[in-house]
Each structure stands twice: as structure tokens, then as C-alpha cells.
PDB file of N, CA and C in Angstrom:
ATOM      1  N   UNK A   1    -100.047 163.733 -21.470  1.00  0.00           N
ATOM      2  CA  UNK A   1     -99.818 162.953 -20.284  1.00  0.00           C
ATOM      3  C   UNK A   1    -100.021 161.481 -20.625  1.00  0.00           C
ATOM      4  N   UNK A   2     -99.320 160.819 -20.145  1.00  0.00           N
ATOM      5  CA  UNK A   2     -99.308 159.366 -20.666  1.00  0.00           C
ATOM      6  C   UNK A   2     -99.897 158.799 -19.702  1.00  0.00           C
ATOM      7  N   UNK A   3    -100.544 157.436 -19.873  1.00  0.00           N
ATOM      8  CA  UNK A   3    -101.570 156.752 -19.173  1.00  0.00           C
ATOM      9  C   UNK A   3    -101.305 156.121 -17.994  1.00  0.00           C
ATOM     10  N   UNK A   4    -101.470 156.065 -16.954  1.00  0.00           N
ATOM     11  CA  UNK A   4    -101.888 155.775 -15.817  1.00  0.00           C
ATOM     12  C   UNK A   4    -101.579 153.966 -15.451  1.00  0.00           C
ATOM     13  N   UNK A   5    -100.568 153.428 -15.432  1.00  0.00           N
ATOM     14  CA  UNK A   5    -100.595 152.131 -15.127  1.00  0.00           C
ATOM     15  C   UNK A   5    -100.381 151.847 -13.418  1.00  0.00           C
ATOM     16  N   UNK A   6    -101.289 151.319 -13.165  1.00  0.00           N
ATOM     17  CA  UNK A   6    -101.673 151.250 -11.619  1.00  0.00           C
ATOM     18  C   UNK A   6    -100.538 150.236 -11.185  1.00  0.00           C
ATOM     19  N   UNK A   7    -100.087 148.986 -11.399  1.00  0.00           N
ATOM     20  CA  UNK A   7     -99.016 148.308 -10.857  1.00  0.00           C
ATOM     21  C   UNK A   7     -97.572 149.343 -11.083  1.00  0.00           C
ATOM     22  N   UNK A   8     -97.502 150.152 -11.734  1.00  0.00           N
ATOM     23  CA  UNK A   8     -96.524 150.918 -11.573  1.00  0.00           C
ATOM     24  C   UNK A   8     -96.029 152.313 -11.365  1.00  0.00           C
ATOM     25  N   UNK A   9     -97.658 152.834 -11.377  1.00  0.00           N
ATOM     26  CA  UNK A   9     -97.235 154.550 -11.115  1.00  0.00           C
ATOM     27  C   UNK A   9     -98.268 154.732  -9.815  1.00  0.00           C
ATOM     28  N   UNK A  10     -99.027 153.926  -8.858  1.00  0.00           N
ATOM     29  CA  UNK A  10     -99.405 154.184  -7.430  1.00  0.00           C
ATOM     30  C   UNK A  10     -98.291 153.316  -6.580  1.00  0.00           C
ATOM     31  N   UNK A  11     -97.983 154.417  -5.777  1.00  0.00           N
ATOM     32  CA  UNK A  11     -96.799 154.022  -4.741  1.00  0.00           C
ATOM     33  C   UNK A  11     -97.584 154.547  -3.292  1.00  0.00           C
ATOM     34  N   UNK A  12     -97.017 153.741  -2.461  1.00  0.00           N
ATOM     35  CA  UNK A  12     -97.089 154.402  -1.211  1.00  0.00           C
ATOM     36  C   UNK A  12     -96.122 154.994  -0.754  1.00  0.00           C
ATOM     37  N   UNK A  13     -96.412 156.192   0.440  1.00  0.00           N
ATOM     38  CA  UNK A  13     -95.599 157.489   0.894  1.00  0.00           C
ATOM     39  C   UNK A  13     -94.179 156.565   1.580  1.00  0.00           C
ATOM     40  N   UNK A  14     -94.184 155.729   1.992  1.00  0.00           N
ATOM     41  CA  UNK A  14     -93.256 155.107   2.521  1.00  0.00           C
ATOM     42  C   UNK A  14     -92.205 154.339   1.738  1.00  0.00           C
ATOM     43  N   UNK A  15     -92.829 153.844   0.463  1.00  0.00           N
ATOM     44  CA  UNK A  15     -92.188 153.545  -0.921  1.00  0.00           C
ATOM     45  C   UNK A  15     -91.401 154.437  -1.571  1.00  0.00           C
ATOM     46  N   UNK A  16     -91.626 155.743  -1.987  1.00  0.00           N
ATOM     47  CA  UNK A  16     -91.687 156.960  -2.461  1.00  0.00           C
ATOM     48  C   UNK A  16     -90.112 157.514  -1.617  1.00  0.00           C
ATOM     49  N   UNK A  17     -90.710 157.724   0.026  1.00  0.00           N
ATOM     50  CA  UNK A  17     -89.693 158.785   0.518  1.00  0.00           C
ATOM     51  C   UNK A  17     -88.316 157.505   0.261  1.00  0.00           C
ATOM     52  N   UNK A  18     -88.319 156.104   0.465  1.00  0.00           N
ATOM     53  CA  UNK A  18     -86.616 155.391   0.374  1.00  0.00           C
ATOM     54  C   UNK A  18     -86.160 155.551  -1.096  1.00  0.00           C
ATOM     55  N   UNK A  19     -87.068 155.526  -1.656  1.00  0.00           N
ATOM     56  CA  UNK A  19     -86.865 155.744  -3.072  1.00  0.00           C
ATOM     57  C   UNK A  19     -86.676 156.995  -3.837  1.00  0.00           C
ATOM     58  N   UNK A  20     -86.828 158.113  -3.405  1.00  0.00           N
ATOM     59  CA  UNK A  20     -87.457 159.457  -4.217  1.00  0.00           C
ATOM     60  C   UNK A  20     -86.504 159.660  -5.491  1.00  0.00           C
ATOM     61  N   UNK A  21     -85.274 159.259  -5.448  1.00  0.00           N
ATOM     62  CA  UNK A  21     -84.111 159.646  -6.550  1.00  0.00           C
ATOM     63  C   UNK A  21     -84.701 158.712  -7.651  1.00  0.00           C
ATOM     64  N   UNK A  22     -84.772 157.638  -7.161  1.00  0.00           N
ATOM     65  CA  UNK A  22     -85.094 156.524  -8.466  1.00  0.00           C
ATOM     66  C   UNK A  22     -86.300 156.859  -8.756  1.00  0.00           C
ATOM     67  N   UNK A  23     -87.542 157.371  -8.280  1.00  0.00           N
ATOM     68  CA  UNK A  23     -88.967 157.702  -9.144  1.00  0.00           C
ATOM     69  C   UNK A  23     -88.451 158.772  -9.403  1.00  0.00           C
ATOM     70  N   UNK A  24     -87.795 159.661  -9.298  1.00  0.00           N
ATOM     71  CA  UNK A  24     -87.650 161.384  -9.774  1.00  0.00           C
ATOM     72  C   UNK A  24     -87.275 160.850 -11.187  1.00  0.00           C
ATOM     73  N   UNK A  25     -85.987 159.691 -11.576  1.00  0.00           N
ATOM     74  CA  UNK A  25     -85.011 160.000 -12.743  1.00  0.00           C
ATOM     75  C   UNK A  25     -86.416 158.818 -13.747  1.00  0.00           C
ATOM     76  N   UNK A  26     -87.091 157.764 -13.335  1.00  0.00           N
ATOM     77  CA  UNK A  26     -87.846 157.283 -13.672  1.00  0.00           C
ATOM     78  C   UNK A  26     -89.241 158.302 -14.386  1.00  0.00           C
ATOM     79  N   UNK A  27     -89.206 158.770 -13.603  1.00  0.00           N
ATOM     80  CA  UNK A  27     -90.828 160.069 -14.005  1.00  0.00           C
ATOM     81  C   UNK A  27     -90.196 160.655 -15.427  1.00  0.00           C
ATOM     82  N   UNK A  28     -88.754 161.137 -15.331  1.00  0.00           N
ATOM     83  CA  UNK A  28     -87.911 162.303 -16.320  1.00  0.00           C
ATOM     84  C   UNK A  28     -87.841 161.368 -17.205  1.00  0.00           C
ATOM     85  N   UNK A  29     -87.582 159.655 -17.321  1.00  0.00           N
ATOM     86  CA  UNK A  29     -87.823 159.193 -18.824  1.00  0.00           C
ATOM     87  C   UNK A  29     -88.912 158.715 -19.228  1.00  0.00           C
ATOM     88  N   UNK A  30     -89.899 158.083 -18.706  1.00  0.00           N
ATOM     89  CA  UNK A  30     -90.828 157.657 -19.073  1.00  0.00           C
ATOM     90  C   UNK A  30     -92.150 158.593 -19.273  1.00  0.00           C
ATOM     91  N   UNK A  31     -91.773 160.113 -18.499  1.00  0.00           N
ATOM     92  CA  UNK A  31     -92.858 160.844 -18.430  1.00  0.00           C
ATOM     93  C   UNK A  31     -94.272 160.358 -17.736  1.00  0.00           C
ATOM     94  N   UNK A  32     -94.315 159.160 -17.347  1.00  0.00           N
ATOM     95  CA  UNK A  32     -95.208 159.008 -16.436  1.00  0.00           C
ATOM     96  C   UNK A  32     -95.421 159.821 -15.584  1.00  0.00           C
ATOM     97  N   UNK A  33     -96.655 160.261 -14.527  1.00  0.00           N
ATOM     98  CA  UNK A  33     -96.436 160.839 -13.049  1.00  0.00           C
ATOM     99  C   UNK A  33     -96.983 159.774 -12.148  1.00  0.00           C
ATOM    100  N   UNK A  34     -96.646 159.642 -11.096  1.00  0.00           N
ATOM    101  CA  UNK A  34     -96.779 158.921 -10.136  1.00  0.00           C
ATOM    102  C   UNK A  34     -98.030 159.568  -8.903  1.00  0.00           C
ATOM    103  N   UNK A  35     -98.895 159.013  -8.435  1.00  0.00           N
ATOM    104  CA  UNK A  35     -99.873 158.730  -7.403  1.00  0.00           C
ATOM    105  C   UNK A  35     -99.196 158.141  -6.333  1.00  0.00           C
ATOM    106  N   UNK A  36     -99.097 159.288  -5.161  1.00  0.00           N
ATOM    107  CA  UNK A  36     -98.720 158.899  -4.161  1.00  0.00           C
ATOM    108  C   UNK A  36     -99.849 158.425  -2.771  1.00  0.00           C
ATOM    109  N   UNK A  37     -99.616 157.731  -2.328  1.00  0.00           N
ATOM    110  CA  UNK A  37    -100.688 156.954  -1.314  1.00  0.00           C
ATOM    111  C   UNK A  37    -100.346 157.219   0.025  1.00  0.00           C
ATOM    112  N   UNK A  38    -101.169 157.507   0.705  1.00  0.00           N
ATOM    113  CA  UNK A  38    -100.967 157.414   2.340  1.00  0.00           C
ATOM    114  C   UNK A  38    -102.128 157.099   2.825  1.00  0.00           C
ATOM    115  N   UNK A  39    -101.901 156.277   3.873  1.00  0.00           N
ATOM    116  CA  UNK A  39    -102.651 155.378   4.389  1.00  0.00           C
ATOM    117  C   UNK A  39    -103.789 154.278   3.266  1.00  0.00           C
ATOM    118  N   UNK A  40    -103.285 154.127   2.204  1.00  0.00           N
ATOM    119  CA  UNK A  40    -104.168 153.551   0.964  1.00  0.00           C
ATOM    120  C   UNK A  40    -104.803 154.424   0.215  1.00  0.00           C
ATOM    121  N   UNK A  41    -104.730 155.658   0.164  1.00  0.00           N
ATOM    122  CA  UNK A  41    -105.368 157.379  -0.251  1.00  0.00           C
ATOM    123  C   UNK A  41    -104.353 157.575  -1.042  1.00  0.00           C
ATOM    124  N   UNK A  42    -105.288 158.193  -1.961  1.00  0.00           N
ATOM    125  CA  UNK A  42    -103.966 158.842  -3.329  1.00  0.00           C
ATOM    126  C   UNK A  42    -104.298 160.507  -2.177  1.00  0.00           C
ATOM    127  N   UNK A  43    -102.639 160.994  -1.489  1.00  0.00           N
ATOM    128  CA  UNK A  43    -102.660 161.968  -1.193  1.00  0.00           C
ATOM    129  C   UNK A  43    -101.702 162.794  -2.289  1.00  0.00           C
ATOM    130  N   UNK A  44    -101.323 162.612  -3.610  1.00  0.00           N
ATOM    131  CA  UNK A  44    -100.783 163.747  -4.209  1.00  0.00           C
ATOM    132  C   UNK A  44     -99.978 162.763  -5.343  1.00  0.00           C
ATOM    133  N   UNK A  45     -99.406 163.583  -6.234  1.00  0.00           N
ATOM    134  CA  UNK A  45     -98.962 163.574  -7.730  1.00  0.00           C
ATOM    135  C   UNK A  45     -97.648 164.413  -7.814  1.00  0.00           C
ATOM    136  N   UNK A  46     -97.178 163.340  -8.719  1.00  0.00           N
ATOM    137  CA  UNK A  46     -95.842 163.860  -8.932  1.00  0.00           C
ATOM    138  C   UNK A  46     -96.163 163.825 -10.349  1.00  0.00           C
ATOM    139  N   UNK A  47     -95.254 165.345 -11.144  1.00  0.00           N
ATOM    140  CA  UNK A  47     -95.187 165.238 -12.704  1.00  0.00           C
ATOM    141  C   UNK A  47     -94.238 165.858 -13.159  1.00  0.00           C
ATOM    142  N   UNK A  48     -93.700 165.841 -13.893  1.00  0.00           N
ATOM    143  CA  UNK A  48     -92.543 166.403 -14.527  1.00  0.00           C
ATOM    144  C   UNK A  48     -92.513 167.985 -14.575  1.00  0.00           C
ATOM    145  N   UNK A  49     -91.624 168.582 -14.826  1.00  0.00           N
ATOM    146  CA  UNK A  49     -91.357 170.279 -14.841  1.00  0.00           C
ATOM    147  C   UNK A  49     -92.530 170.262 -16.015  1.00  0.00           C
ATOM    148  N   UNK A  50     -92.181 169.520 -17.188  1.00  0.00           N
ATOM    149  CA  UNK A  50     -92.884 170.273 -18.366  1.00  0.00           C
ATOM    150  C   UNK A  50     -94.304 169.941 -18.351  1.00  0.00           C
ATOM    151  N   UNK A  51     -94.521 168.825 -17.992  1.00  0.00           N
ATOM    152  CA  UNK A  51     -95.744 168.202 -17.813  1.00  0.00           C
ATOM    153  C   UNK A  51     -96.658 169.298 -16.913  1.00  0.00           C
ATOM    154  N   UNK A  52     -96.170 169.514 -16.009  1.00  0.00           N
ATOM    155  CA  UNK A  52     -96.890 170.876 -14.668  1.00  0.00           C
ATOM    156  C   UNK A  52     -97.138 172.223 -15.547  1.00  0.00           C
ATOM    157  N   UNK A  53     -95.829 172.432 -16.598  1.00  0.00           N
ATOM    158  CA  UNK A  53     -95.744 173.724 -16.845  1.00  0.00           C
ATOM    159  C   UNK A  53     -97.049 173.795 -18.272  1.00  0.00           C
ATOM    160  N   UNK A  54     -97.306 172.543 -18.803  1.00  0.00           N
ATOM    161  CA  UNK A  54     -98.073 172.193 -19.861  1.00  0.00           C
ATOM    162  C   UNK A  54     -99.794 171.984 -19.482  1.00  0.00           C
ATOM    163  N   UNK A  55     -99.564 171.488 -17.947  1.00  0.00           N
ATOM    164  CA  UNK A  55    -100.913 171.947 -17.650  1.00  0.00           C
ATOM    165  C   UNK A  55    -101.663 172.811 -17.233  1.00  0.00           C
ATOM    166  N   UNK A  56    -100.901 173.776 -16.480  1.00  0.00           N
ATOM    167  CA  UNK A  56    -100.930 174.934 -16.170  1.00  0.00           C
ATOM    168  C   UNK A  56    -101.135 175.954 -17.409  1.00  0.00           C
ATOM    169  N   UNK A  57    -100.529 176.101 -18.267  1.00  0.00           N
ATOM    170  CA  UNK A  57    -100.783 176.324 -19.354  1.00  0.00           C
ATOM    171  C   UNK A  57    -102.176 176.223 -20.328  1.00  0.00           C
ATOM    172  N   UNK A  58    -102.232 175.343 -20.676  1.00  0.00           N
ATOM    173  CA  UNK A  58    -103.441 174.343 -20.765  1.00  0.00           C
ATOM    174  C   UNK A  58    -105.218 174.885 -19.926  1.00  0.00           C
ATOM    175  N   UNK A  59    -104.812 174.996 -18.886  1.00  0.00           N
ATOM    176  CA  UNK A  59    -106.005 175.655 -17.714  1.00  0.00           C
ATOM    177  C   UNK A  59    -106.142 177.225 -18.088  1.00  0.00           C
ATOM    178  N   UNK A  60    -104.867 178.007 -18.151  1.00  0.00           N
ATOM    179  CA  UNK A  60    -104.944 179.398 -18.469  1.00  0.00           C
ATOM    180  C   UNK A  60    -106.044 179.922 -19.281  1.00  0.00           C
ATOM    181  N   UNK A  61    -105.462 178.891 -20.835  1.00  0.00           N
ATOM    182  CA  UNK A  61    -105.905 179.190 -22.139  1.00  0.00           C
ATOM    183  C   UNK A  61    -107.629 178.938 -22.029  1.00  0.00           C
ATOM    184  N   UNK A  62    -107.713 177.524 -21.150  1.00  0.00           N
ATOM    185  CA  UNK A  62    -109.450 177.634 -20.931  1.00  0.00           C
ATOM    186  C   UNK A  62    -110.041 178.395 -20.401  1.00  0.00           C
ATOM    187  N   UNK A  63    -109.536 179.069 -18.962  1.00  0.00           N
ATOM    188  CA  UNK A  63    -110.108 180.612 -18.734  1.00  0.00           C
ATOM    189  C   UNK A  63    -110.348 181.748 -19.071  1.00  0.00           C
ATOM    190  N   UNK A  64    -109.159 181.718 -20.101  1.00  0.00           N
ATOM    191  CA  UNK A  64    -109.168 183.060 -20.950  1.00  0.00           C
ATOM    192  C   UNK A  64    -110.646 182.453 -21.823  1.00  0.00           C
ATOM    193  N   UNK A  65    -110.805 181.280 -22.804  1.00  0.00           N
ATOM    194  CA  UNK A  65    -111.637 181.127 -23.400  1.00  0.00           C
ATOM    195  C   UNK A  65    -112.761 181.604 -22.757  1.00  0.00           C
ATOM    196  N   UNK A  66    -112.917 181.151 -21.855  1.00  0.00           N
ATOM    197  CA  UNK A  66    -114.224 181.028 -20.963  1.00  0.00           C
ATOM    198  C   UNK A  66    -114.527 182.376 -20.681  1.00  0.00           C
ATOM    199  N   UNK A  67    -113.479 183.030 -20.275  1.00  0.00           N
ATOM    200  CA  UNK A  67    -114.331 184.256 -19.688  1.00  0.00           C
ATOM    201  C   UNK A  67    -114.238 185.643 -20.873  1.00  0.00           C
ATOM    202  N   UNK A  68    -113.947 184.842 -22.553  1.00  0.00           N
ATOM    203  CA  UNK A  68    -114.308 185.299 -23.639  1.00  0.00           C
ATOM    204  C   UNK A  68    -115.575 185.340 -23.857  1.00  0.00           C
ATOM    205  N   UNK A  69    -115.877 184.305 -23.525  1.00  0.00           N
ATOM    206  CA  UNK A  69    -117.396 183.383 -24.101  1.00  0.00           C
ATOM    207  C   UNK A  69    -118.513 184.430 -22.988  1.00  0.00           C
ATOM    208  N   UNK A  70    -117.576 184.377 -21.606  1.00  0.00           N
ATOM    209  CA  UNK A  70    -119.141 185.290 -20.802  1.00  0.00           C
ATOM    210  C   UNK A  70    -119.001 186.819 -21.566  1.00  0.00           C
ATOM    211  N   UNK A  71    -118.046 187.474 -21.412  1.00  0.00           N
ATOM    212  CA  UNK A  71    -117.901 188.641 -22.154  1.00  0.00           C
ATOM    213  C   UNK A  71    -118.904 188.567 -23.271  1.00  0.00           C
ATOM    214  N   UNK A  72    -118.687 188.104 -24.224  1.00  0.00           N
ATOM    215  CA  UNK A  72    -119.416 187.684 -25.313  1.00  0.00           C
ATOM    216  C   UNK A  72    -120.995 188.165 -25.071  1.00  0.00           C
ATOM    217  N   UNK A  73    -121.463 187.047 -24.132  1.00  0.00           N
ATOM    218  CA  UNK A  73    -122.380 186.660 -23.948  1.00  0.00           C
ATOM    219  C   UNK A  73    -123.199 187.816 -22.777  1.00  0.00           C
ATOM    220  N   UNK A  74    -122.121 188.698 -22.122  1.00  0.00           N
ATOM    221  CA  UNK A  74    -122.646 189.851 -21.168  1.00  0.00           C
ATOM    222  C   UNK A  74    -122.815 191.034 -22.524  1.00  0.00           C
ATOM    223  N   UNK A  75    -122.568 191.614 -23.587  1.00  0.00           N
ATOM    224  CA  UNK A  75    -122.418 192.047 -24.000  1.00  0.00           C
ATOM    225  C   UNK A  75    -121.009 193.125 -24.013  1.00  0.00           C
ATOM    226  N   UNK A  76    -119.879 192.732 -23.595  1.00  0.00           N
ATOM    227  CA  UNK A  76    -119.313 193.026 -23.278  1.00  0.00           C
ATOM    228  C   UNK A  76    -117.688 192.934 -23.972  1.00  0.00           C
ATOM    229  N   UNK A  77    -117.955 193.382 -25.365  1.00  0.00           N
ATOM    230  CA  UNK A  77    -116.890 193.339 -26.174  1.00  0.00           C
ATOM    231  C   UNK A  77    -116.713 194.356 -27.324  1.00  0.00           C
ATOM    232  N   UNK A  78    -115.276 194.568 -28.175  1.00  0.00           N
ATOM    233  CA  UNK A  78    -115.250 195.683 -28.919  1.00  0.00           C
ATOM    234  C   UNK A  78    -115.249 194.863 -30.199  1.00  0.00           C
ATOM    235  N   UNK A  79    -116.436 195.495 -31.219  1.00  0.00           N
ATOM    236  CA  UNK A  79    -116.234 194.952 -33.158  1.00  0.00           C
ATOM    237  C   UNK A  79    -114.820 195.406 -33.225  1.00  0.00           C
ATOM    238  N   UNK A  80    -114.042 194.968 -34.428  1.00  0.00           N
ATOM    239  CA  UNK A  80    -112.781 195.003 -34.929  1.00  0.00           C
ATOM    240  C   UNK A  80    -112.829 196.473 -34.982  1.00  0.00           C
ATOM    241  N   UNK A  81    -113.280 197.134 -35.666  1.00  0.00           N
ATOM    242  CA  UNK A  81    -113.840 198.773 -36.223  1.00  0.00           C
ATOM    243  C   UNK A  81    -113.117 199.230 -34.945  1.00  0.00           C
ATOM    244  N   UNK A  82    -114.280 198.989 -33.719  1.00  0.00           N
ATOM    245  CA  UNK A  82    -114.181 199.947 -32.310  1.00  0.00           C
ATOM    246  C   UNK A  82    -112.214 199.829 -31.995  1.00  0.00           C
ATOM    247  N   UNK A  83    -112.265 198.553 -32.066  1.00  0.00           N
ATOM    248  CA  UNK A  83    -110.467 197.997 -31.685  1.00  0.00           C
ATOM    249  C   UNK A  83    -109.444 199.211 -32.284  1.00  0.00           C
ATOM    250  N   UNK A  84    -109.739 198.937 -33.996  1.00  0.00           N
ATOM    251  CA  UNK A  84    -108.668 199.893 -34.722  1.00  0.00           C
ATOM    252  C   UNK A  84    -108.735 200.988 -34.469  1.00  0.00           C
ATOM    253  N   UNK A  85    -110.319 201.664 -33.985  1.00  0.00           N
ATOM    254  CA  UNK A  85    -110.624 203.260 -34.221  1.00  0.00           C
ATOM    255  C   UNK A  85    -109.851 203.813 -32.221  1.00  0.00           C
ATOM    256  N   UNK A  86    -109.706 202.801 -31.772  1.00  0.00           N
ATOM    257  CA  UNK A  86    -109.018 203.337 -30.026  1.00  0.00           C
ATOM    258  C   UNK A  86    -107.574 203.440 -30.065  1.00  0.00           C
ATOM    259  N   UNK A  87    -106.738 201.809 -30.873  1.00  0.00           N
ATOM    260  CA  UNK A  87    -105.433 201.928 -31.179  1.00  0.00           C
ATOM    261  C   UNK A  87    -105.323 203.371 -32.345  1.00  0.00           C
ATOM    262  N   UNK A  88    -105.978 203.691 -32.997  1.00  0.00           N
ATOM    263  CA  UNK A  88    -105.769 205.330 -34.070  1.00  0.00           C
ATOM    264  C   UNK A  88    -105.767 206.097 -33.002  1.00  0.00           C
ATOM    265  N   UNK A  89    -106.505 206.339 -31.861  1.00  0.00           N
ATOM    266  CA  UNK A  89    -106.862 207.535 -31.075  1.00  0.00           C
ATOM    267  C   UNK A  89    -105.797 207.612 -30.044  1.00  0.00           C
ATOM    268  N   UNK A  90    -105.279 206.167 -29.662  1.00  0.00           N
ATOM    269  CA  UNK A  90    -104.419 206.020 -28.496  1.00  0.00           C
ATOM    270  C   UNK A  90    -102.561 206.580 -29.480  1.00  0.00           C
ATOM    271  N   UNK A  91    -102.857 206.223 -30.759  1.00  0.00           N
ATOM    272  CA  UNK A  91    -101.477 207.107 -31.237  1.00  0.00           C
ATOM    273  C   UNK A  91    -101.414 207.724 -31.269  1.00  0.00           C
ATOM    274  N   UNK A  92    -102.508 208.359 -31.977  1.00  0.00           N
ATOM    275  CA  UNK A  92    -102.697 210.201 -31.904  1.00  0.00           C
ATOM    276  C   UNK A  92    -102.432 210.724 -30.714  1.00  0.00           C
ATOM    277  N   UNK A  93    -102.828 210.425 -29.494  1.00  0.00           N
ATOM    278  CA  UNK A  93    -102.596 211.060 -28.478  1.00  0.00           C
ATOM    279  C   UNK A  93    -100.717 211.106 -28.251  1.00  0.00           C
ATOM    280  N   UNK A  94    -100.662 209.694 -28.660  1.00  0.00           N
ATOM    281  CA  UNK A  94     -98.973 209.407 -27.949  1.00  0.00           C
ATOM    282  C   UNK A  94     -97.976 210.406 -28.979  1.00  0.00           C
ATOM    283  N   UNK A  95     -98.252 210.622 -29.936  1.00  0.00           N
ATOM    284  CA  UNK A  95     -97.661 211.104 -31.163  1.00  0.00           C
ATOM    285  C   UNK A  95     -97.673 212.732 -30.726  1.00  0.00           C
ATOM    286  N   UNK A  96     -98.931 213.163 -30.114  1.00  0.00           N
ATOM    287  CA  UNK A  96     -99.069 214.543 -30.160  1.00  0.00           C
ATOM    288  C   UNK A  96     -98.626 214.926 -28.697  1.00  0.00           C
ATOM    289  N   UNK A  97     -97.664 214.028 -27.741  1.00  0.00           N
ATOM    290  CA  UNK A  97     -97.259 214.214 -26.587  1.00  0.00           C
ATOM    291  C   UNK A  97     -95.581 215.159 -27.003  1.00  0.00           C
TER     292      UNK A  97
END
């Protein structure tokens, strides 16, 4: 995400709606996102498809981490051994169907 320049990426809602085509094609080259204002309040953010789809992304991967780390830490995980010896048992079964 690229940095935040306040004379040019906080707009107000009234700026924004006469304008929306020209910040949409503006956001798509510069990759900036824009801070939208109402009543002098940043009420919301505009960001690109990939930019959204990159942070979203981004958040996933830390939850998954995270709720590795409690697992971990609940005791609540399989050694490599246990892993291979369930995928052997789970073929055997599928094999002998």
C-alpha cells in the first residue's frame, strides 16, 4: 500500500460523489486509496480490487498463524509421525472400500 498523502488522498463525501469516475481511474494508476470525509470525519476508504483482495489475504494468513500458535500452545497438534501414520490408515481404509 503506498503512502498516505493528505493534500491528495483525503477528500470530502461531496468532492468524491461529483467526482467518483476521476478518483476511481486515479486510485487504478497511482494505487493510492483515498479517505473519504463527512462532516470533517474520515467515514471510509476506497482501495483498489487488488489492494482489498491483498489485504484480505494478508489478515487470513495471520489468523491461520495465530490460531497455529494457540493450538500449539493448547496442546493441541499432530508430530509429523501421527500426520503420516492417519494419511497410511485413511488409504488403507479408501483402498479396501
Amino acid at each position: 500500500m503506498k503512502k498516505l498523502t493528505i493534500s491528495e488522498d483525503i477528500i470530502p463525501m461531496g468532492e468524491f460523489k461529483t467526482g467518483i469516475s476521476k478518483f476511481l481511474k486515479s486510485l487504478n494508476e497511482t494505487g493510492r486509496h483515498l479517505v473519504i470525509t463527512q462532516n470533517g470525519r474520515p467515514a471510509g476508504v476506497v482501495l483498489t480490487p487488488n489492494e482489498y483482495d491483498k489485504l484480505t489475504y494478508q489478515n487470513s494468513f495471520v489468523n491461520s498463524v495465530n490460531q497455529g500458535q494457540q493450538d500449539i500452545e493448547s496442546g493441541e497438534y499432530y508430530t509429523t509421525d501421527q500426520v503420516k501414520e492417519k494419511i497410511k490408515m485413511a488409504r488403507t481404509a479408501r483402498n479396501s472400500q
